[in-house]
Protein backbone atom coordinates (compact mmCIF):
# COMPACT_ATOMS: atom_id res chain seq x y z
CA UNK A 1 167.90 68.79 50.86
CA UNK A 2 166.98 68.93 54.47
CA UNK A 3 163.13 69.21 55.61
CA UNK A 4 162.08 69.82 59.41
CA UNK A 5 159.23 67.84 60.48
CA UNK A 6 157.48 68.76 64.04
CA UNK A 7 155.63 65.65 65.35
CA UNK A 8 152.77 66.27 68.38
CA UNK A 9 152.33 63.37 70.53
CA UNK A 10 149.62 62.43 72.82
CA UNK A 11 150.75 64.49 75.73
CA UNK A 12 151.44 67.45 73.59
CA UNK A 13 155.04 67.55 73.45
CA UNK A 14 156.39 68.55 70.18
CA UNK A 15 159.42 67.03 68.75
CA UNK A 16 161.42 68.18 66.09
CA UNK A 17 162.95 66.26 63.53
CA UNK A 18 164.91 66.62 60.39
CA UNK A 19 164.27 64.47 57.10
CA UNK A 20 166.12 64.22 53.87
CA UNK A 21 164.60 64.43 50.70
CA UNK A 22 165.47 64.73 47.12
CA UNK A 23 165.56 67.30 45.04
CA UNK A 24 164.73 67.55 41.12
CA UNK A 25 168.45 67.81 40.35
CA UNK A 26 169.25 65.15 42.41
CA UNK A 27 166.66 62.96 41.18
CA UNK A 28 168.24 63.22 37.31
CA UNK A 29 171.84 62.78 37.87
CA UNK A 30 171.04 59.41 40.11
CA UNK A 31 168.88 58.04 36.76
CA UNK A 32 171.32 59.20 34.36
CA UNK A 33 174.01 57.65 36.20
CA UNK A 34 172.60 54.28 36.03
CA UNK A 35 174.07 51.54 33.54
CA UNK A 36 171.87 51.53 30.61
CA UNK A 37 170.90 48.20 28.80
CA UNK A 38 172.62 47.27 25.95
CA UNK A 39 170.25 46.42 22.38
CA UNK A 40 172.25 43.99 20.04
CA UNK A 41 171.31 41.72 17.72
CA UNK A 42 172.86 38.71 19.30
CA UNK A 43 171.28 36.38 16.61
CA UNK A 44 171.89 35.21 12.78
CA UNK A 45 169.03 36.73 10.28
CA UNK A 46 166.17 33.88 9.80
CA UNK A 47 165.18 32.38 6.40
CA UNK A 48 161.95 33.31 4.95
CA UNK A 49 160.36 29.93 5.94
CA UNK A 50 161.91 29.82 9.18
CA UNK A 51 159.08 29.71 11.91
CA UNK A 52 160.41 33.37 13.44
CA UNK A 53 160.15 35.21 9.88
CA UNK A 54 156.91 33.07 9.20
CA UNK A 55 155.00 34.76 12.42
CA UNK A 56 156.55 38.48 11.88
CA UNK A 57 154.92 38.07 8.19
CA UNK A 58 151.51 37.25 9.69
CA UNK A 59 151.24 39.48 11.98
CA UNK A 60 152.02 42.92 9.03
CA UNK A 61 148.99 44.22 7.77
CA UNK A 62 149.28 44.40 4.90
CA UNK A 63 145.74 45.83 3.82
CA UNK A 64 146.97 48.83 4.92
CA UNK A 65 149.37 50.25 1.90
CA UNK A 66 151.99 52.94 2.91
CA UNK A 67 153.05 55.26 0.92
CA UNK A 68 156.73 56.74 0.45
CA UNK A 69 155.47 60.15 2.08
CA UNK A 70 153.82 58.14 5.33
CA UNK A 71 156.94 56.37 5.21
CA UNK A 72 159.09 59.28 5.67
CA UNK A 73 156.93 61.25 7.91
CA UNK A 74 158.11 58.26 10.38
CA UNK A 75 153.86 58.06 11.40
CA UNK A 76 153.52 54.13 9.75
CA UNK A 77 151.62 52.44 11.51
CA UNK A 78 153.51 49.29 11.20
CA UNK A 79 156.87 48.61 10.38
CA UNK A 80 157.79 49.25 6.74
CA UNK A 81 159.01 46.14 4.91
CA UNK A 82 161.90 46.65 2.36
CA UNK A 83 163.45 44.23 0.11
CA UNK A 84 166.76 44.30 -1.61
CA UNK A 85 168.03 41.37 -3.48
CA UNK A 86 171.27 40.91 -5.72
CA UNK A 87 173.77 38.04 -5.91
CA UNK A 88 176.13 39.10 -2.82
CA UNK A 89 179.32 37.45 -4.22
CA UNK A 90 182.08 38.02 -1.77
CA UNK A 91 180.14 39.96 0.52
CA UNK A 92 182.30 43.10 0.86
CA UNK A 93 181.88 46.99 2.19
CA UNK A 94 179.94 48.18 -1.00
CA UNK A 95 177.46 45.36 -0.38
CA UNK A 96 176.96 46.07 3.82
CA UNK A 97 176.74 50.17 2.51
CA UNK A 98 173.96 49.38 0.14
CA UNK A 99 172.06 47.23 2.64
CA UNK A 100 172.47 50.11 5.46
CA UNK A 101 171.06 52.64 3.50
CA UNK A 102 168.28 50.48 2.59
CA UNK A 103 167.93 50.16 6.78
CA UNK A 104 167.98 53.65 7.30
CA UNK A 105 165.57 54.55 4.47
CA UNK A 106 162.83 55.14 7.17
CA UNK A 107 162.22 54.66 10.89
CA UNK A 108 161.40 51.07 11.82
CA UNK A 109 162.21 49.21 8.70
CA UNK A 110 162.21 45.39 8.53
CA UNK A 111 164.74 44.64 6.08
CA UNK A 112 164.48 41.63 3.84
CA UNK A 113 167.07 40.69 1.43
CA UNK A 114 166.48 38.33 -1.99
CA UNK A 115 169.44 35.80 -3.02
CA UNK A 116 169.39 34.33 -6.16
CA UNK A 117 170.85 30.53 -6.22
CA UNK A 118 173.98 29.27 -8.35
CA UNK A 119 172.12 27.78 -11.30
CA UNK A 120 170.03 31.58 -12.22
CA UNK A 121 173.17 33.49 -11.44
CA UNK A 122 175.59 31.62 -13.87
CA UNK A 123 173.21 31.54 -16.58
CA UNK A 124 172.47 35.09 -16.09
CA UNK A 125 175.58 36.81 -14.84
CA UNK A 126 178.00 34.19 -15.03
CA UNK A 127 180.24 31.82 -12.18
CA UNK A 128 180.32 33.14 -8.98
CA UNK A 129 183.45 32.32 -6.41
CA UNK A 130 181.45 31.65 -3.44
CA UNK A 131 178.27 28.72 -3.68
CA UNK A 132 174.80 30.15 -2.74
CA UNK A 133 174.92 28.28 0.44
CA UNK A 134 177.82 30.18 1.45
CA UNK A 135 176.09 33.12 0.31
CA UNK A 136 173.31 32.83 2.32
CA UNK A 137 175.07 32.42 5.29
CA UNK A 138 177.69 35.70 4.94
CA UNK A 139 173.88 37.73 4.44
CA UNK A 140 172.40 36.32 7.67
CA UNK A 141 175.37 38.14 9.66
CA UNK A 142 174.92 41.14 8.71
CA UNK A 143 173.69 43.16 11.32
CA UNK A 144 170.76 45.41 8.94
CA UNK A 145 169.65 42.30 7.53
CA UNK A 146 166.12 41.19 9.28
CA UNK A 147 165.15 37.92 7.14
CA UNK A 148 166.89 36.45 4.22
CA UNK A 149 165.13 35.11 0.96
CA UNK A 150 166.41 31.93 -0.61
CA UNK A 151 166.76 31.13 -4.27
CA UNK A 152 165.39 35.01 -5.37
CA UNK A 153 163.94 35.49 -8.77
CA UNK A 154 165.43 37.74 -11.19
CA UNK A 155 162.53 39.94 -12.01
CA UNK A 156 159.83 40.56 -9.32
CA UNK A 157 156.41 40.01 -10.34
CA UNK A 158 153.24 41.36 -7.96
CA UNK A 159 152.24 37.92 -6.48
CA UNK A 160 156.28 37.28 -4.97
CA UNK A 161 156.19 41.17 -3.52
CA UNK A 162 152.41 40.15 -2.10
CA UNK A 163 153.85 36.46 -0.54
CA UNK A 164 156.53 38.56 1.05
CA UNK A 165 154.25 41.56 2.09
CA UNK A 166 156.89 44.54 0.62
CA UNK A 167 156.22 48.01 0.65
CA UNK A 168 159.64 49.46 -0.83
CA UNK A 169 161.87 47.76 -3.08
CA UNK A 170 166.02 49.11 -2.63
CA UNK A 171 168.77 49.25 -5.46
CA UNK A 172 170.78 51.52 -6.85
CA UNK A 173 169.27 53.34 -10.00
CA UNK A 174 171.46 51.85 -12.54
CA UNK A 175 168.73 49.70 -15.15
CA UNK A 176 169.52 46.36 -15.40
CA UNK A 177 168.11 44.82 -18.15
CA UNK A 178 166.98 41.46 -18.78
CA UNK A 179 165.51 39.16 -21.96
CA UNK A 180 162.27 40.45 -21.10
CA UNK A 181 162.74 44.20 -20.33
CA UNK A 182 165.57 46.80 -20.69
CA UNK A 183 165.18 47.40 -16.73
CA UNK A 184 163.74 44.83 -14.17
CA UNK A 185 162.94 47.73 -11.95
CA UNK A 186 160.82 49.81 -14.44
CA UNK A 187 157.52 48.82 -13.07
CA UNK A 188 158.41 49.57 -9.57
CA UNK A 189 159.64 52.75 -10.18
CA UNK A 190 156.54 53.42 -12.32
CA UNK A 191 154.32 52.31 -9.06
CA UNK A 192 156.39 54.58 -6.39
CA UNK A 193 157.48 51.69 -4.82
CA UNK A 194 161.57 51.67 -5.56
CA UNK A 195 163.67 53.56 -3.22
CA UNK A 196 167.38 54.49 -5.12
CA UNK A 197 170.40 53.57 -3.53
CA UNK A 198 173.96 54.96 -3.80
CA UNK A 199 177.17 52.33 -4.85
CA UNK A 200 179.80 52.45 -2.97
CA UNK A 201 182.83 53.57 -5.57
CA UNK A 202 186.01 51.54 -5.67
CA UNK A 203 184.61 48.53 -4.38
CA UNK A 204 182.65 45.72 -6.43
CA UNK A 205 182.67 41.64 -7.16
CA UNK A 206 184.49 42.37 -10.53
CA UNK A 207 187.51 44.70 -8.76
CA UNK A 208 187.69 42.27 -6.01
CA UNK A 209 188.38 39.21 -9.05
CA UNK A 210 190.33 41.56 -10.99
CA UNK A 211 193.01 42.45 -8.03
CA UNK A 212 193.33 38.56 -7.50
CA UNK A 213 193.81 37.93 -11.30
CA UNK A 214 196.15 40.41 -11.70
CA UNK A 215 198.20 39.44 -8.67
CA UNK A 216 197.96 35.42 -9.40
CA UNK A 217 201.37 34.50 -9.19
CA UNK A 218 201.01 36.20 -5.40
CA UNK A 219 198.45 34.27 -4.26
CA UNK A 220 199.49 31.22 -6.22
CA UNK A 221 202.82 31.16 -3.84
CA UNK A 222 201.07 32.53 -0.76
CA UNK A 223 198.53 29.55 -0.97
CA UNK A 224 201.63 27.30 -1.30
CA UNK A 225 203.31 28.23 1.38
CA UNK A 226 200.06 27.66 3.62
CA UNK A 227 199.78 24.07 2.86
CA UNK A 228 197.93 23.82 -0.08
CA UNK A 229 198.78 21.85 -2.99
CA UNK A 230 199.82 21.72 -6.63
CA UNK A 231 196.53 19.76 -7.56
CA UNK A 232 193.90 22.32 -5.53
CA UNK A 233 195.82 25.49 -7.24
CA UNK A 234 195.51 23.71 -10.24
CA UNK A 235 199.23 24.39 -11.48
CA UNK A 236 201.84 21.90 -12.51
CA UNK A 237 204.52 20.22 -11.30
CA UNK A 238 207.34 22.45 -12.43
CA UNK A 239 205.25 25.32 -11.28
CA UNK A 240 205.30 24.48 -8.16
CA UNK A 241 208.92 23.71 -7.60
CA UNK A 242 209.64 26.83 -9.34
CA UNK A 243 206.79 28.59 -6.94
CA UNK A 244 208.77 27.05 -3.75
CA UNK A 245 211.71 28.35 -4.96
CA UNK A 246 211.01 31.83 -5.16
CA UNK A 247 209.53 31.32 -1.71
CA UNK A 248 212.93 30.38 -0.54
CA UNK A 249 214.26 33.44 -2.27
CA UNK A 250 211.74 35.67 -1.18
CA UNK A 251 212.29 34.47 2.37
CA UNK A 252 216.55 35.07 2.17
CA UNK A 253 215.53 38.76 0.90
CA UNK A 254 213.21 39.43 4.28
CA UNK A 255 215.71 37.66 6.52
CA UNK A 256 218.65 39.92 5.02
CA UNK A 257 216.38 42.92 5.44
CA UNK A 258 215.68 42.13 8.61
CA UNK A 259 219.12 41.64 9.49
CA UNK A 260 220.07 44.79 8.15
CA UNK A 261 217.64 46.38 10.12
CA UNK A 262 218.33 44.95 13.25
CA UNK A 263 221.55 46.73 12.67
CA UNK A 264 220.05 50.22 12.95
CA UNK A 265 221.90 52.43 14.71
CA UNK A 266 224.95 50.56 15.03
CA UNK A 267 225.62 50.39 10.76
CA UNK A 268 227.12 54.16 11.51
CA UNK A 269 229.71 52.56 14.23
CA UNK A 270 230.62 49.49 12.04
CA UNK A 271 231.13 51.60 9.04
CA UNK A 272 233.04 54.14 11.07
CA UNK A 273 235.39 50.83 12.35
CA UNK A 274 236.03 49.69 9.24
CA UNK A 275 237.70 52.79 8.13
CA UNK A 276 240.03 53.00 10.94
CA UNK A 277 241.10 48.77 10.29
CA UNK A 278 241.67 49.77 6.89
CA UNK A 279 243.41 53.25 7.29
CA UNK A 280 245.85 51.36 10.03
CA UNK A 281 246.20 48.43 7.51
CA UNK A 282 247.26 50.84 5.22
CA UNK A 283 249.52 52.33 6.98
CA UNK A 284 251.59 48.73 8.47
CA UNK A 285 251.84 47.54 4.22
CA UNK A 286 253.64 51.57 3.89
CA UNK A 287 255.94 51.48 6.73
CA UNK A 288 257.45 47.73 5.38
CA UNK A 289 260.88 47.75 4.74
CA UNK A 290 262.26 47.47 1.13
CA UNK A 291 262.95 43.49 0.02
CA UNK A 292 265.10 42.37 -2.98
CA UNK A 293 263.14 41.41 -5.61
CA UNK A 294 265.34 38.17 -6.49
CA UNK A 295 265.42 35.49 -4.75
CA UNK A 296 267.95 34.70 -2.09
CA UNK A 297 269.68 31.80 -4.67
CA UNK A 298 269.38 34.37 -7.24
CA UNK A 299 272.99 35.05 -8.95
CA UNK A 300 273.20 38.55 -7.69
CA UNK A 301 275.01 40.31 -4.89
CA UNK A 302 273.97 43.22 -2.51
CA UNK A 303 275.60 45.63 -4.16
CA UNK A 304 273.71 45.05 -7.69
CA UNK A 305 276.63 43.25 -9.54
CA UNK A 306 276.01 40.01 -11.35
CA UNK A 307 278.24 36.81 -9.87
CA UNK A 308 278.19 34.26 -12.46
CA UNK A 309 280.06 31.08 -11.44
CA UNK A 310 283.29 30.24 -13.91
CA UNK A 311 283.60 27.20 -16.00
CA UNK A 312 287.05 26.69 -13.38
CA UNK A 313 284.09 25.91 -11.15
CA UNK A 314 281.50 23.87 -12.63
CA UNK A 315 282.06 20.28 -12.19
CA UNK A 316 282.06 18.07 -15.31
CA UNK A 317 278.96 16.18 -15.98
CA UNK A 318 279.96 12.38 -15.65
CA UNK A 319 281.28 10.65 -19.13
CA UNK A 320 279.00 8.35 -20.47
CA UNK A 321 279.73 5.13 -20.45
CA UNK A 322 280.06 2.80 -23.51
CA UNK A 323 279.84 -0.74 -23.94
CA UNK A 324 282.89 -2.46 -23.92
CA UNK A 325 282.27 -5.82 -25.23
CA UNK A 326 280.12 -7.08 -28.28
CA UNK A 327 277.91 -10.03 -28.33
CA UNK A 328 279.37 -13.13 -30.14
CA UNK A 329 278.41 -13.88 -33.43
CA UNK A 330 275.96 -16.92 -33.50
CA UNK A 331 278.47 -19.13 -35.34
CA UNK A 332 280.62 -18.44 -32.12
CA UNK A 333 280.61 -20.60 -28.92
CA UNK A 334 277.68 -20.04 -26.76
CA UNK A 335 279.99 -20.69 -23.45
CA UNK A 336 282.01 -17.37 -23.53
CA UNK A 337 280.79 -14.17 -24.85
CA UNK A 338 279.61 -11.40 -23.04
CA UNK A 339 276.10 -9.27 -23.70
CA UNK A 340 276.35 -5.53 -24.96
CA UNK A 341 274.63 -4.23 -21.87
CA UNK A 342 277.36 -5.37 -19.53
CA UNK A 343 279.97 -2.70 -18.68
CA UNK A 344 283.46 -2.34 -17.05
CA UNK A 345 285.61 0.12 -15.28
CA UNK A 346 288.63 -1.36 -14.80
CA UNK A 347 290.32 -2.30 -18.44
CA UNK A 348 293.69 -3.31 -17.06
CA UNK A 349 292.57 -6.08 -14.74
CA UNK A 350 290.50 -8.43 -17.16
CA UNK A 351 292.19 -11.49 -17.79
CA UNK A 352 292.75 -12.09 -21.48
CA UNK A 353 293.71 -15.95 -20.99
CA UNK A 354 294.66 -15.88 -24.79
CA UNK A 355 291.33 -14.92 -26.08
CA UNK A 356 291.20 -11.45 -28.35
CA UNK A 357 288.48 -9.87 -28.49
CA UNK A 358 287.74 -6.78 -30.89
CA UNK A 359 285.82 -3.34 -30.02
C-alpha cells in the first residue's frame, strides 16, 4: 500500500513523497509464511533417580490434589502426573496404544511408566523373552513416555504413589488379581484416581509367543540360515542337517519360481514353438519311406519268397580226425612207440621198416 507524505522545509517548499507501508493482510501472509520450529523429543525417557526426573518431581506441588473433573476441564494448575506400569514384554503396538491414551488422557500430562524386574515377573506371571534391562530400555524410546520407573511393585500402596507424586493411575479395566486381593486396582478405583484404558485387540505378549511357537520349525531354519548355530537354537545334530537341507530345497523351489517367472511373457512363444518342432517332426517320421523289416542277410527276396540254400550247397563240416596210433604197452620198448595225441594225414607214406602195428 502506497502513502503520500508532504514534507515542509525551512524555506517553505513542500515536497512530496511516496512511502510504502503494510497492510493487515500483508502483515499475516509474511508471518504465516515463515518456517515454523520444529518440537521433538530428541532424547531417551530418564529413570526415576536420574538427576532430570529427580528436579521435575520437586518442583510438582503436590499439596495441591487435582481432581479427574479439574483434570479434564484442562484448568490444572500444574501438569498432571500419570502412571502406568505392566511388564512390557516385547514392546509391541498394543503396548505404545495403551501408553498414548494414557498421554492424551488430559492436557499437559507427565507420563510415568512402572516396570517390574525379572525376578517379580516370573514368580508372578511367569518367564519373560526379553531381560528387564532390555525392557527398560525399549520403554525409554517411546515417544509418550516422560520418566521410567525401575523394578515396579506389583500392587501400589499410598506411600510409592506419594514418593512418585501421581495423580491418575492408567490400565485397562480388566481386574487383575493377586494373593492379596481379587483386583490390585480396587482401591484406586474406589479413590477416583484410576483412569480405564482400552486394549488394543489382536495384539498381546501371549499371541506374539504363540505365532512363534506355532511356526518353530520357520524360525528354527530362518535362524540357521543367518548364522546361528545348532547349540544357541538348542536343536540337535541331525536336526540341523536335516534343517539345512530343506534350506537347500526351499532355495531350488524359489530359484525355479523365479526362473519361471522371468519367463513371463515369453512362456506363450516357447509353448507356441514347441508345437510347430513337434507338428514338423511329425510330419518328417510320416513321409519316411517303407523299409523291410528283415534284415539285409535275412533269407528272403524282394518279392516275398523264401530262398533257402540246398544241401548241393552247403559245404561239409571238416571230418574229425582220429588217432591213428596207440601208445605201447609198458612191457614194450620205450624207444619206438608213438603217443595217442599225435596224428597223421598221409597213411601211404609212413615207413613200416618191418614193424606192425595194430589200430
Amino acid at each position: 500500500m502506497l502513502d503520500i507524505v508532504s514534507n515542509t522545509s525551512s524555506n517553505g517548499t513542500v515536497t512530496m513523497s511516496r512511502k510504502r507501508t503494510r497492510s493487515r493482510s500483508e502483515e499475516i501472509v509474511s508471518t504465516t509464511s515463515l518456517p515454523q520450529p520444529v518440537t521433538s523429543v530428541c532424547q531417551q525417557a530418564p529413570f526415576s533417580d536420574d538427576p532430570e526426573a529427580v528436579r521435575r518431581r520437586d518442583l510438582c506441588d503436590y499439596t495441591y490434589r487435582i481432581s479427574y473433573e479439574e483434570a479434564k476441564s484442562g484448568v490444572a494448575p500444574r501438569p498432571i502426573r500419570v502412571y502406568a506400569d505392566g511388564i512390557y514384554d516385547l514392546f509391541h503396538q498394543g503396548h505404545a496404544r495403551q501408553l498414548m491414551q494414557a498421554k492424551n488422557l488430559f492436557r499437559n500430562v507427565y507420563l510415568i511408566v512402572g516396570v517390574c524386574n525379572d525376578d517379580l515377573t516370573h514368580s508372578k506371571k511367569g518367564r519373560t523373552v526379553m531381560t528387564e534391562d532390555e525392557r527398560y530400555e525399549a520403554l525409554r524410546h517411546c515417544r509418550y513416555v516422560d520418566e521410567i520407573v525401575r523394578d515396579a511393585p506389583w500392587e501400589l500402596d499410598e506411600e510409592y504413589v506419594r514418593y512418585h507424586k501421581i495423580d491418575f493411575i492408567a490400565h485397562d479395566d480388566i481386574p487383575y488379581g493377586s494373593d492379596e486381593s481379587q483386583d490390585v486396582y480396587a482401591v484406586w478405583k474406589a479413590k477416583g484416581m484410576f483412569v480405564a484404558t482400552q486394549r488394543t485387540e489382536g495384539i498381546s505378549t501371549s499371541d506374539v509367543v504363540a505365532r512363534i511357537v506355532r511356526d518353530y520349525d520357520i524360525y528354527v531354519r530362518r535362524n540357521l540360515a543367518r548364522g546361528y548355530s545348532a547349540k544357541e537354537l538348542n536343536i540337535s545334530y541331525l536336526s540341523e542337517k536335516k534343517i539345512r537341507l530343506q534350506n537347500k530345497m526351499h532355495e531350488l523351489k524359489d530359484k525355479g519360481r523365479r526362473v519361471m517367472d522371468s519367463i513371463g511373457e515369453r512362456k506363450d512363444d516357447m509353448i507356441a514353438k514347441w508345437e510347430e518342432k513337434s507338428r514338423e517332426f511329425i510330419e518328417n517320421f510320416l513321409l519316411l519311406p517303407p523299409t523291410s523289416p528283415f534284415p539285409p542277410s535275412s533269407p528272403t527276396s524282394s518279392n516275398g519268397n523264401f530262398d533257402f540254400p540246398s544241401p548241393e550247397d552247403e559245404p561239409l563240416p571238416p571230418a574229425s580226425k582220429t588217432p591213428r596210433y596207440e601208445s605201447p604197452t609198458p612191457s614194450s620198448s620205450s624207444k619206438n612207440y608213438y603217443s595217442v595225441e599225435e596224428y597223421s594225414d598221409e597213411e601211404d607214406d609212413l615207413p613200416t621198416n618191418g614193424l606192425e602195428y595194430h589200430h
